[in-house]
N, C-alpha and C. Protein backbone atom coordinates (compact mmCIF):
# COMPACT_ATOMS: atom_id res chain seq x y z
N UNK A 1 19.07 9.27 -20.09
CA UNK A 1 18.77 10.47 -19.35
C UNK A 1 18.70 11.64 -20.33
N UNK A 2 17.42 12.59 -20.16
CA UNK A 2 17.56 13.41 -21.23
C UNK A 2 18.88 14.57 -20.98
N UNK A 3 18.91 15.35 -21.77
CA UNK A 3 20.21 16.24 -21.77
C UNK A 3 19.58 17.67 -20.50
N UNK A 4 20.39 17.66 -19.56
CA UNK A 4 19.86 18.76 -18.54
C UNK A 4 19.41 17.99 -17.24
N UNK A 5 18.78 17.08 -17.64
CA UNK A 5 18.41 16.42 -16.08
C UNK A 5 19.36 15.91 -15.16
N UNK A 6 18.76 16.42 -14.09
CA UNK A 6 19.82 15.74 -12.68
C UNK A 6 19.96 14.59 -12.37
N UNK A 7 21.29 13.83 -12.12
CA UNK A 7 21.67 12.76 -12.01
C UNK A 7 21.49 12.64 -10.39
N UNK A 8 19.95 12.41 -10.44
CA UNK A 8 19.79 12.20 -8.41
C UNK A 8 20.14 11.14 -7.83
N UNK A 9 21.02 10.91 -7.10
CA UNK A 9 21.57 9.94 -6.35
C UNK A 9 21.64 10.41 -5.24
N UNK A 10 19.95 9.56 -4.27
CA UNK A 10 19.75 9.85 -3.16
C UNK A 10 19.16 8.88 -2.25
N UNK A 11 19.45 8.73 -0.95
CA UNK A 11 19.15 7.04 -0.06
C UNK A 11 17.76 7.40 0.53
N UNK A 12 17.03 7.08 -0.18
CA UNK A 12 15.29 6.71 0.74
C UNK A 12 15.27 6.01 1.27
N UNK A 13 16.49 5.43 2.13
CA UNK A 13 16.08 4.41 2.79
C UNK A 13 14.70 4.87 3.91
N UNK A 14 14.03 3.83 4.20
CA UNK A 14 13.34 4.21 5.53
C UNK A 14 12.08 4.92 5.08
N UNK A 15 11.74 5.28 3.90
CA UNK A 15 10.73 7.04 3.70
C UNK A 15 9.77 5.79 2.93
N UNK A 16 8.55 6.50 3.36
CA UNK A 16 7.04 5.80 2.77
C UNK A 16 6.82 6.13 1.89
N UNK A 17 6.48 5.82 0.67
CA UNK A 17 5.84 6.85 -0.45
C UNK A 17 4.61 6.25 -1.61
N UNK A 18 3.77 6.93 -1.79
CA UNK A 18 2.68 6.50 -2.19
C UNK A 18 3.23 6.65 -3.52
N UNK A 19 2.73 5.76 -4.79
CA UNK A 19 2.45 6.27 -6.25
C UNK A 19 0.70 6.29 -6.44
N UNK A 20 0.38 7.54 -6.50
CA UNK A 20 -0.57 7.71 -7.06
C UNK A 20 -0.80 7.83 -8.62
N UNK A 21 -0.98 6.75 -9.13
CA UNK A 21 -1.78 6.72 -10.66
C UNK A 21 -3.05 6.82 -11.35
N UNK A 22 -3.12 7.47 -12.30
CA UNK A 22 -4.55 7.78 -13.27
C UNK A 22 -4.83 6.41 -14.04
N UNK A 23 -5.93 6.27 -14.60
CA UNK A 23 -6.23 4.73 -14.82
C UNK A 23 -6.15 5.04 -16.47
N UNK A 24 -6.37 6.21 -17.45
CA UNK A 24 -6.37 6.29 -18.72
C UNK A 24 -5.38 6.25 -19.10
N UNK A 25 -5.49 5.73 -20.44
CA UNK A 25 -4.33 5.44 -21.52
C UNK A 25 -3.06 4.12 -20.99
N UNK A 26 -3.53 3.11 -20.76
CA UNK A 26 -3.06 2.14 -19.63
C UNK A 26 -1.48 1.79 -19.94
N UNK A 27 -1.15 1.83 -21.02
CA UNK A 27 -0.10 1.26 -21.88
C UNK A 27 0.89 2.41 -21.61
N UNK A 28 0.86 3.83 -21.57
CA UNK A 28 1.55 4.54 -20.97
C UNK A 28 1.57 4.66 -19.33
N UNK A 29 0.30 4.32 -18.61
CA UNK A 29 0.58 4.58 -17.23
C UNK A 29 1.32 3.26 -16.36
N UNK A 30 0.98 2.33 -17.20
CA UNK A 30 1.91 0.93 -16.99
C UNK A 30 3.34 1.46 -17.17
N UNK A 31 4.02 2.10 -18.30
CA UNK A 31 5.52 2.70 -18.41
C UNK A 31 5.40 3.04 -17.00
N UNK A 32 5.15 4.31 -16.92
CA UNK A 32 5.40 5.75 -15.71
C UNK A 32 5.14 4.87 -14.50
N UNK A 33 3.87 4.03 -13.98
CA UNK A 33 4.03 3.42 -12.64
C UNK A 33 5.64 2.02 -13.01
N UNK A 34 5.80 1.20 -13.63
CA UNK A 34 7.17 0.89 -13.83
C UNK A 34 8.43 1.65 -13.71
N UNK A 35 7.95 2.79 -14.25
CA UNK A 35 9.70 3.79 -14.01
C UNK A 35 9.67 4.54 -12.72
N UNK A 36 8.31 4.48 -11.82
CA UNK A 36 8.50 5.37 -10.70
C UNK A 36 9.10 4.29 -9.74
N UNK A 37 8.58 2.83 -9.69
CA UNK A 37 8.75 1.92 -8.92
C UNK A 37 10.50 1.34 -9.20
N UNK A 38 10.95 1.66 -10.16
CA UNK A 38 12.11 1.48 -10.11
C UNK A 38 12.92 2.20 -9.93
N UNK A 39 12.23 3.44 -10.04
CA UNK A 39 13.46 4.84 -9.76
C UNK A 39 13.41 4.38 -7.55
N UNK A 40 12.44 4.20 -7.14
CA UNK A 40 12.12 4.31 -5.57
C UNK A 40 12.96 3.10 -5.19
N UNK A 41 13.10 1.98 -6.26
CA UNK A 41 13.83 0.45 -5.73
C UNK A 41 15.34 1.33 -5.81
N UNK A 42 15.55 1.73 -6.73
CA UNK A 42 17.03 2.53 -6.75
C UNK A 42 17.60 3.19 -5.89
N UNK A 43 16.44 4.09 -5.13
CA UNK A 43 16.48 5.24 -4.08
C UNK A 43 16.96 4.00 -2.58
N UNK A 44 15.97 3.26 -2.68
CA UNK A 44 16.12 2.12 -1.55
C UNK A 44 15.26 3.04 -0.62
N UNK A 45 13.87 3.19 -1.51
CA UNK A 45 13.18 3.51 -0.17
C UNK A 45 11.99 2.43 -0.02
N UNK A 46 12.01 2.37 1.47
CA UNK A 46 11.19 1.24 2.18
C UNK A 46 10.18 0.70 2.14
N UNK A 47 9.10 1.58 2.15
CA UNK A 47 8.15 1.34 1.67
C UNK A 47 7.52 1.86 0.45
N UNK A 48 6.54 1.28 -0.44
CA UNK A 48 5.86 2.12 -1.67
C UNK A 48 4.39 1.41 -1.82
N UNK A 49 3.34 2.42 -1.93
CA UNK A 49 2.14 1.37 -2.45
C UNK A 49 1.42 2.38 -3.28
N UNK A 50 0.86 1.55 -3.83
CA UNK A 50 0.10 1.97 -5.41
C UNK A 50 -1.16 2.28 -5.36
N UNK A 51 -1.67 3.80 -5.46
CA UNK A 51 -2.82 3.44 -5.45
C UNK A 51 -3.31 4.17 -6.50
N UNK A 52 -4.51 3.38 -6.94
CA UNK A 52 -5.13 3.94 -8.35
C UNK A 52 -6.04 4.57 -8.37
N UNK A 53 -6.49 5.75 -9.24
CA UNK A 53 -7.50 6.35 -9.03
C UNK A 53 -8.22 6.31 -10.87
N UNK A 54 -9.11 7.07 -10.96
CA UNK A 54 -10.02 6.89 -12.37
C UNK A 54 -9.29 7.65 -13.12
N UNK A 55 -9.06 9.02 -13.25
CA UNK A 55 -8.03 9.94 -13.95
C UNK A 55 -7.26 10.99 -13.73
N UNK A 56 -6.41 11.75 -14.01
CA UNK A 56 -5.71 13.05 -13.83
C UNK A 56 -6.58 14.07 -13.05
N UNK A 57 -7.61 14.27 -12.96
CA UNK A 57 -8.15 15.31 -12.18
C UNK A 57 -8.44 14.60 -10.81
N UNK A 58 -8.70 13.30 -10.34
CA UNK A 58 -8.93 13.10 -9.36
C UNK A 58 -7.20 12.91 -8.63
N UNK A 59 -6.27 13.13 -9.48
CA UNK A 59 -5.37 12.73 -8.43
C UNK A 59 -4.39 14.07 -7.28
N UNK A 60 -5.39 15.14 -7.38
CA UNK A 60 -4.93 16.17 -6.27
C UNK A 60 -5.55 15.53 -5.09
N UNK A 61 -6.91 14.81 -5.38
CA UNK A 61 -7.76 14.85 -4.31
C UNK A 61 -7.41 13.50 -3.08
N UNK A 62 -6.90 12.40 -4.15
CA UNK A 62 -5.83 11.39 -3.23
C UNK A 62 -4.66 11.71 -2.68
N UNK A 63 -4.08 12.38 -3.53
CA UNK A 63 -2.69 12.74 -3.01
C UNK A 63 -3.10 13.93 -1.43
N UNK A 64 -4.15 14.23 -1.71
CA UNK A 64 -4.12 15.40 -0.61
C UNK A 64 -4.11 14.83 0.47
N UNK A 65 -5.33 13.52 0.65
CA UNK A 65 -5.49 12.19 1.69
C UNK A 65 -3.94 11.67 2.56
N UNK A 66 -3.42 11.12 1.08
CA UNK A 66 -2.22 10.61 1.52
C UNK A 66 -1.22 11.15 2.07
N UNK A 67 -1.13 12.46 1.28
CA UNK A 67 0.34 13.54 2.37
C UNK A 67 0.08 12.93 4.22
N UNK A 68 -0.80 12.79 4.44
CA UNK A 68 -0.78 12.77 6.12
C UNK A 68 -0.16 11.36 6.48
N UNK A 69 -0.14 10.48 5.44
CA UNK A 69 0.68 8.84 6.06
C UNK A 69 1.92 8.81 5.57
N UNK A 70 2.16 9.75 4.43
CA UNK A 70 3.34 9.00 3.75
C UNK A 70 4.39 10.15 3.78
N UNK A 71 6.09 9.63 3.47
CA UNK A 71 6.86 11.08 3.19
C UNK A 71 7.05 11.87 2.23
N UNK A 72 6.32 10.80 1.19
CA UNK A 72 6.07 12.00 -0.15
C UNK A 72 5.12 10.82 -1.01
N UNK A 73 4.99 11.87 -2.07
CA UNK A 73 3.59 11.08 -3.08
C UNK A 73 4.45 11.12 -4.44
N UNK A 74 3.79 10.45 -5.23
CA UNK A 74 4.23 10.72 -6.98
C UNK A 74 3.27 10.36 -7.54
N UNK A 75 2.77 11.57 -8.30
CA UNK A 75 1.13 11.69 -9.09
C UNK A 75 2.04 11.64 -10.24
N UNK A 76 0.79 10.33 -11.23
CA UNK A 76 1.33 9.69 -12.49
C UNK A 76 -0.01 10.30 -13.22
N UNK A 77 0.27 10.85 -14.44
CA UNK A 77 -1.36 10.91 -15.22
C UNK A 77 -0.85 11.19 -16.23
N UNK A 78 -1.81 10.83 -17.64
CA UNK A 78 -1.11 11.39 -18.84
C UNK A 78 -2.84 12.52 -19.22
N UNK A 79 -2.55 13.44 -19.65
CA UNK A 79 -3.56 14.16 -20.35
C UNK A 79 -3.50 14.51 -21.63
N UNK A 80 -3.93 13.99 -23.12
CA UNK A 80 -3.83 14.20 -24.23
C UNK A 80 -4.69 15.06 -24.76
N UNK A 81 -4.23 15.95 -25.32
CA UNK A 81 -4.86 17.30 -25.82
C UNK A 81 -6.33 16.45 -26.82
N UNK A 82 -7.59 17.62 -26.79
CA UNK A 82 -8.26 17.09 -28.04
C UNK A 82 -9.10 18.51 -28.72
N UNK A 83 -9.96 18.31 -29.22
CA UNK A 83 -9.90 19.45 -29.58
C UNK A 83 -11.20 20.36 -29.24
N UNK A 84 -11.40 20.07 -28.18
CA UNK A 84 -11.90 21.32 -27.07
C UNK A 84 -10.97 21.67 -25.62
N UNK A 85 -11.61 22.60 -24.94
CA UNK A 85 -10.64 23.39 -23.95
C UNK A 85 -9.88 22.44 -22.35
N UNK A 86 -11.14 21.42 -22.60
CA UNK A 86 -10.88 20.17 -21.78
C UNK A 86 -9.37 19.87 -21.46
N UNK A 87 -8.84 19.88 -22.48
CA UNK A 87 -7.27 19.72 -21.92
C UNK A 87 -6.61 21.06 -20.93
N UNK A 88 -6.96 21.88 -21.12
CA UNK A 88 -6.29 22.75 -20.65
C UNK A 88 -6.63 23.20 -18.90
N UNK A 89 -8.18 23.26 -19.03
CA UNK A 89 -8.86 22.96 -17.68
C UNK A 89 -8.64 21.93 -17.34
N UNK A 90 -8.26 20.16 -17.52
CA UNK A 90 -7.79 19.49 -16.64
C UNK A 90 -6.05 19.75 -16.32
N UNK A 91 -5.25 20.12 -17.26
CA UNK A 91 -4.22 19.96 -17.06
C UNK A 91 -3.45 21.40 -16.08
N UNK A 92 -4.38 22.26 -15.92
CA UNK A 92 -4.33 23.57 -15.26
C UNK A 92 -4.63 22.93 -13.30
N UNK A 93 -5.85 21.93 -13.57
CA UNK A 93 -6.49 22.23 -12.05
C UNK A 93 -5.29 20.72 -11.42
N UNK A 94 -4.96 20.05 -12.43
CA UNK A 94 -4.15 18.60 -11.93
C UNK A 94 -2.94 20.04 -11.51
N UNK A 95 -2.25 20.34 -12.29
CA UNK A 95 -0.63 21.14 -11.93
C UNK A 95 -1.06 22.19 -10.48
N UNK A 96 -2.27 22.91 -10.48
CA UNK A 96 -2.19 23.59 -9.33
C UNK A 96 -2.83 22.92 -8.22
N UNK A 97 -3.23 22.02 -8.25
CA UNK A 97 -3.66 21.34 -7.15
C UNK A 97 -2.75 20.85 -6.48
N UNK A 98 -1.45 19.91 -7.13
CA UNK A 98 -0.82 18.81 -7.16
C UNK A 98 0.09 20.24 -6.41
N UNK A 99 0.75 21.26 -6.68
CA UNK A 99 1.49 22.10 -6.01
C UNK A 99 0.76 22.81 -4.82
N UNK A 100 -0.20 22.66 -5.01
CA UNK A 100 -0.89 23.68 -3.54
C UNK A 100 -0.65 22.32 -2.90
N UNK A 101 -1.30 21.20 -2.69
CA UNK A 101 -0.63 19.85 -1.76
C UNK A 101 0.90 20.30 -1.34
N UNK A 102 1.42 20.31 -1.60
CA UNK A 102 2.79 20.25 -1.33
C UNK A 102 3.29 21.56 -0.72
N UNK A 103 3.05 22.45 -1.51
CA UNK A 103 3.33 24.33 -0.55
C UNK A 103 2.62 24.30 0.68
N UNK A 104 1.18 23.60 0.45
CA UNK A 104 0.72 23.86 1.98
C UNK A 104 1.09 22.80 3.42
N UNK A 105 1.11 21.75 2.90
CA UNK A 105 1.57 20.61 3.83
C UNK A 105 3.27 20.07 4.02
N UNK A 106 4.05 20.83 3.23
CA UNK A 106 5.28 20.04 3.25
C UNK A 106 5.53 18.60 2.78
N UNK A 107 5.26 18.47 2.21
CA UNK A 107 5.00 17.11 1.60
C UNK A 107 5.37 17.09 0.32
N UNK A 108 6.86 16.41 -0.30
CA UNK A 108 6.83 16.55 -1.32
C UNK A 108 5.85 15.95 -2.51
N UNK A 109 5.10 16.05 -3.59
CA UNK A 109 4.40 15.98 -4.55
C UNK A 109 5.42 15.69 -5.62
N UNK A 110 5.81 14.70 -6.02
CA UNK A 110 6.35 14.48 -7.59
C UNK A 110 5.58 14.29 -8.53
N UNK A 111 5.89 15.24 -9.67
CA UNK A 111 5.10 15.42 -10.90
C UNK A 111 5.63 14.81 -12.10
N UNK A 112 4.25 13.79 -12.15
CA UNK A 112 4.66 12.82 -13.45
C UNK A 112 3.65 12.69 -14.00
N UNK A 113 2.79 13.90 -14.34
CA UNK A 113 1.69 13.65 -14.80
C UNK A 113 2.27 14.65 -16.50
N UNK A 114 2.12 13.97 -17.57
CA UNK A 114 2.14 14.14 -19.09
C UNK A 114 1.41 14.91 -19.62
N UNK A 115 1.71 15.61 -20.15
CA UNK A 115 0.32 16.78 -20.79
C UNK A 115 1.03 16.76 -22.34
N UNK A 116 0.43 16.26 -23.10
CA UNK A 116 0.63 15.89 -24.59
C UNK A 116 0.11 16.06 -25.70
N UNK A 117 0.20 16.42 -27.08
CA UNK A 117 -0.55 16.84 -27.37
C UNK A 117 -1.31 16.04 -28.72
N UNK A 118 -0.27 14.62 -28.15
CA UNK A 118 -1.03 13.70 -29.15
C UNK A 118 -0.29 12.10 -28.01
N UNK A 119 -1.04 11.12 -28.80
CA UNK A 119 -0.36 10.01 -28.21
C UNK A 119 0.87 9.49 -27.94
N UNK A 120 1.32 9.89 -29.33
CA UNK A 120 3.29 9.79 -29.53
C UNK A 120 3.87 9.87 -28.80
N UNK A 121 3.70 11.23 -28.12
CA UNK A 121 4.40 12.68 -27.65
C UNK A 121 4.07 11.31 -25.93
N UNK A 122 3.38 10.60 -25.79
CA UNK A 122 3.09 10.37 -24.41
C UNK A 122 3.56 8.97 -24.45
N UNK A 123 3.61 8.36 -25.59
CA UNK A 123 4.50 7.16 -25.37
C UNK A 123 5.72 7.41 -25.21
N UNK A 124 6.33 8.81 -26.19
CA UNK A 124 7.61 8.73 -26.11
C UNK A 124 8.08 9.36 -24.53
N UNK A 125 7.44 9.51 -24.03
CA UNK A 125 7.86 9.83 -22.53
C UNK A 125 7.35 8.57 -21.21
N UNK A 126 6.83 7.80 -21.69
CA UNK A 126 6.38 6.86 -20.67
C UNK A 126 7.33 5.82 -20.22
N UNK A 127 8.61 6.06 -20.93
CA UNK A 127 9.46 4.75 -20.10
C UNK A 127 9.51 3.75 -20.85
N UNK A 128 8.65 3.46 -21.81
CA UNK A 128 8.57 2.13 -22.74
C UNK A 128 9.61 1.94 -23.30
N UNK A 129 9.82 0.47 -23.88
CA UNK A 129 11.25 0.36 -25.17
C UNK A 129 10.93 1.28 -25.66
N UNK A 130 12.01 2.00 -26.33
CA UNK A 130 12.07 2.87 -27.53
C UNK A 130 11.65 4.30 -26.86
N UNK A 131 10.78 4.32 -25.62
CA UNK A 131 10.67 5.92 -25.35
C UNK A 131 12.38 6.45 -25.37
N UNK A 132 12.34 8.20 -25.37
CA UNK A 132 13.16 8.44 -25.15
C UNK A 132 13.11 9.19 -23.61
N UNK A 133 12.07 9.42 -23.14
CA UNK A 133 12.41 9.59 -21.92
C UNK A 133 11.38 8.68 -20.90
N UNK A 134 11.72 8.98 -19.37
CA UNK A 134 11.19 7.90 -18.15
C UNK A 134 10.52 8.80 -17.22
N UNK A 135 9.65 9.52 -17.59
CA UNK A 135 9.22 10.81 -16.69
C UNK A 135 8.41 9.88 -15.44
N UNK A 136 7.94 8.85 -15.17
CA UNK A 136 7.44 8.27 -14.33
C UNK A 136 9.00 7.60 -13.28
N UNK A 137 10.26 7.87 -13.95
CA UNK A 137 11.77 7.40 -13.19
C UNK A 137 11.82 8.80 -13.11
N UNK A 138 12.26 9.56 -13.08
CA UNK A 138 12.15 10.82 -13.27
C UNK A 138 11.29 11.67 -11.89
N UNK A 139 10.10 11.66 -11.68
CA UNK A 139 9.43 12.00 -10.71
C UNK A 139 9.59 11.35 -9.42
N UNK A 140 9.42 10.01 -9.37
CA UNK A 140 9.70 9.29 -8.30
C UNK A 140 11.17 9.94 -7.38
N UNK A 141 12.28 9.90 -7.72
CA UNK A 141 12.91 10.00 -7.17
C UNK A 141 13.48 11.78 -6.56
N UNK A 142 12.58 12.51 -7.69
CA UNK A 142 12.48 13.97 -7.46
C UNK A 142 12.01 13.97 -5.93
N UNK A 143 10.83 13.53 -5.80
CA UNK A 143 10.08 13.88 -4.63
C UNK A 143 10.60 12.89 -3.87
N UNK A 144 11.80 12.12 -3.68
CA UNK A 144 12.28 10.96 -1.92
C UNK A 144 13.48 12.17 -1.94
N UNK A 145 14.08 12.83 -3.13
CA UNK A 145 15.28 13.52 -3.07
C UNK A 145 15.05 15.00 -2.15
N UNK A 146 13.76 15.55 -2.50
CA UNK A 146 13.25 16.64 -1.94
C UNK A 146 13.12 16.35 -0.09
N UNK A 147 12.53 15.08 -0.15
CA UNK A 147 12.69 14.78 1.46
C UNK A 147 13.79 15.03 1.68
N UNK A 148 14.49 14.32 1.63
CA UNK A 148 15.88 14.28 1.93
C UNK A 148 16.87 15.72 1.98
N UNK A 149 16.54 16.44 1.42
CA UNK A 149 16.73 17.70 1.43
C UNK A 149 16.54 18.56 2.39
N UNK A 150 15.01 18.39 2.59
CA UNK A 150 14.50 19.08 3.49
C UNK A 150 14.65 18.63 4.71
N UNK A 151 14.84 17.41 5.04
CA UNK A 151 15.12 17.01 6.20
C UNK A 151 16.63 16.97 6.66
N UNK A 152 17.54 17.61 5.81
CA UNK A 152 18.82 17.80 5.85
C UNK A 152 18.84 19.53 6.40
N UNK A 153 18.06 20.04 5.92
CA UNK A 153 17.86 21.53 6.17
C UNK A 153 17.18 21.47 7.85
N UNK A 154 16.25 21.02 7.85
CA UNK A 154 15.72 21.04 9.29
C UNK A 154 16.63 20.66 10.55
N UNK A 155 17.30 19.47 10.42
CA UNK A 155 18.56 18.92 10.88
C UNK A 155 19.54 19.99 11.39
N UNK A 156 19.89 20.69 10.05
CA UNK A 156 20.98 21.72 10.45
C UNK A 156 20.32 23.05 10.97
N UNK A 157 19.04 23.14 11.09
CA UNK A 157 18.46 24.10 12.01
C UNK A 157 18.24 23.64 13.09
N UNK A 158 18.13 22.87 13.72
CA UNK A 158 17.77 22.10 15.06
C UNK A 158 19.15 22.27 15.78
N UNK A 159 20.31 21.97 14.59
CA UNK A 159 21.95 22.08 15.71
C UNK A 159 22.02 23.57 15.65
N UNK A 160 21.74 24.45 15.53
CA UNK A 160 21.99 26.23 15.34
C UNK A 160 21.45 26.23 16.54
């Protein structure tokens, strides 16, 4: 666990949740869909299904679909810098998309999408042996924990 992160220990039992994944750089999105699917087996939530899309910019546009079946989503993508502006315009419209989903629908959105600025930098975060961090374990359980939250808050507004 890196130094600062929350030690979430939270029961999904029962909660649906999609992993939405980007199809580039396979060897890292194989880590991140592995560490989301095990962070959700941990959570013990019920259901999970995978669905894949072509890359990081298309995954506001699934996740937006899915908010209406599921209780939360987890968008996986890695984006590696190169050396035109391309990185910055995808990695700008993936982060505000992926949050307007979620501010507007209630639906939590977990963000596990990588913005890197070389390959390294994206293995060493994908969960692999030797990464040092699991940002695809990491997201998953952000967004079943956020349910859970929020549906703890609603709860105690309903008894008021």
């Amino acid at each position: 666990m890196k130094s600062g992160s929350p030690d979430l220990q939270v029961d999904a039992g029962g909660l649906r949740v999609a992993i939405v994944a980007a199809s580039w750089h396979a060897t890292v999105m194989d880590g991140l869909i592995d560490g989301a699917r095990r962070g959700l087996a941990e959570a013990g939530a019920g259901s999970v299904e995978l669905i894949r899309v072509p890359g990081a910019f298309e995954l506001p546009v699934a996740c937006s679909v899915l908010v209406a079946s599921y209780d939360a989503v987890v968008a996986l993508g890695v984006v590696i810098r190169g050396g035109t502006p391309h990185f910055d315009y995808i990695c700008q419209a993936v982060a505000m998309g992926l949050t307007d989903i979620s501010v507007r629908t209630g639906v939590p959105v977990g963000f596990g999408v990588l913005t890197c600025d070389n390959e390294q930098q994206a293995l060493d975060r994908a969960g692999l042996e030797g990464s040092g961090e699991d940002k695809g374990h990491e997201a998953a359980p952000a967004a079943v924990a956020t349910v859970v939250a929020l549906r703890g808050v609603a709860s105690a507004a309903a008894r008021t």
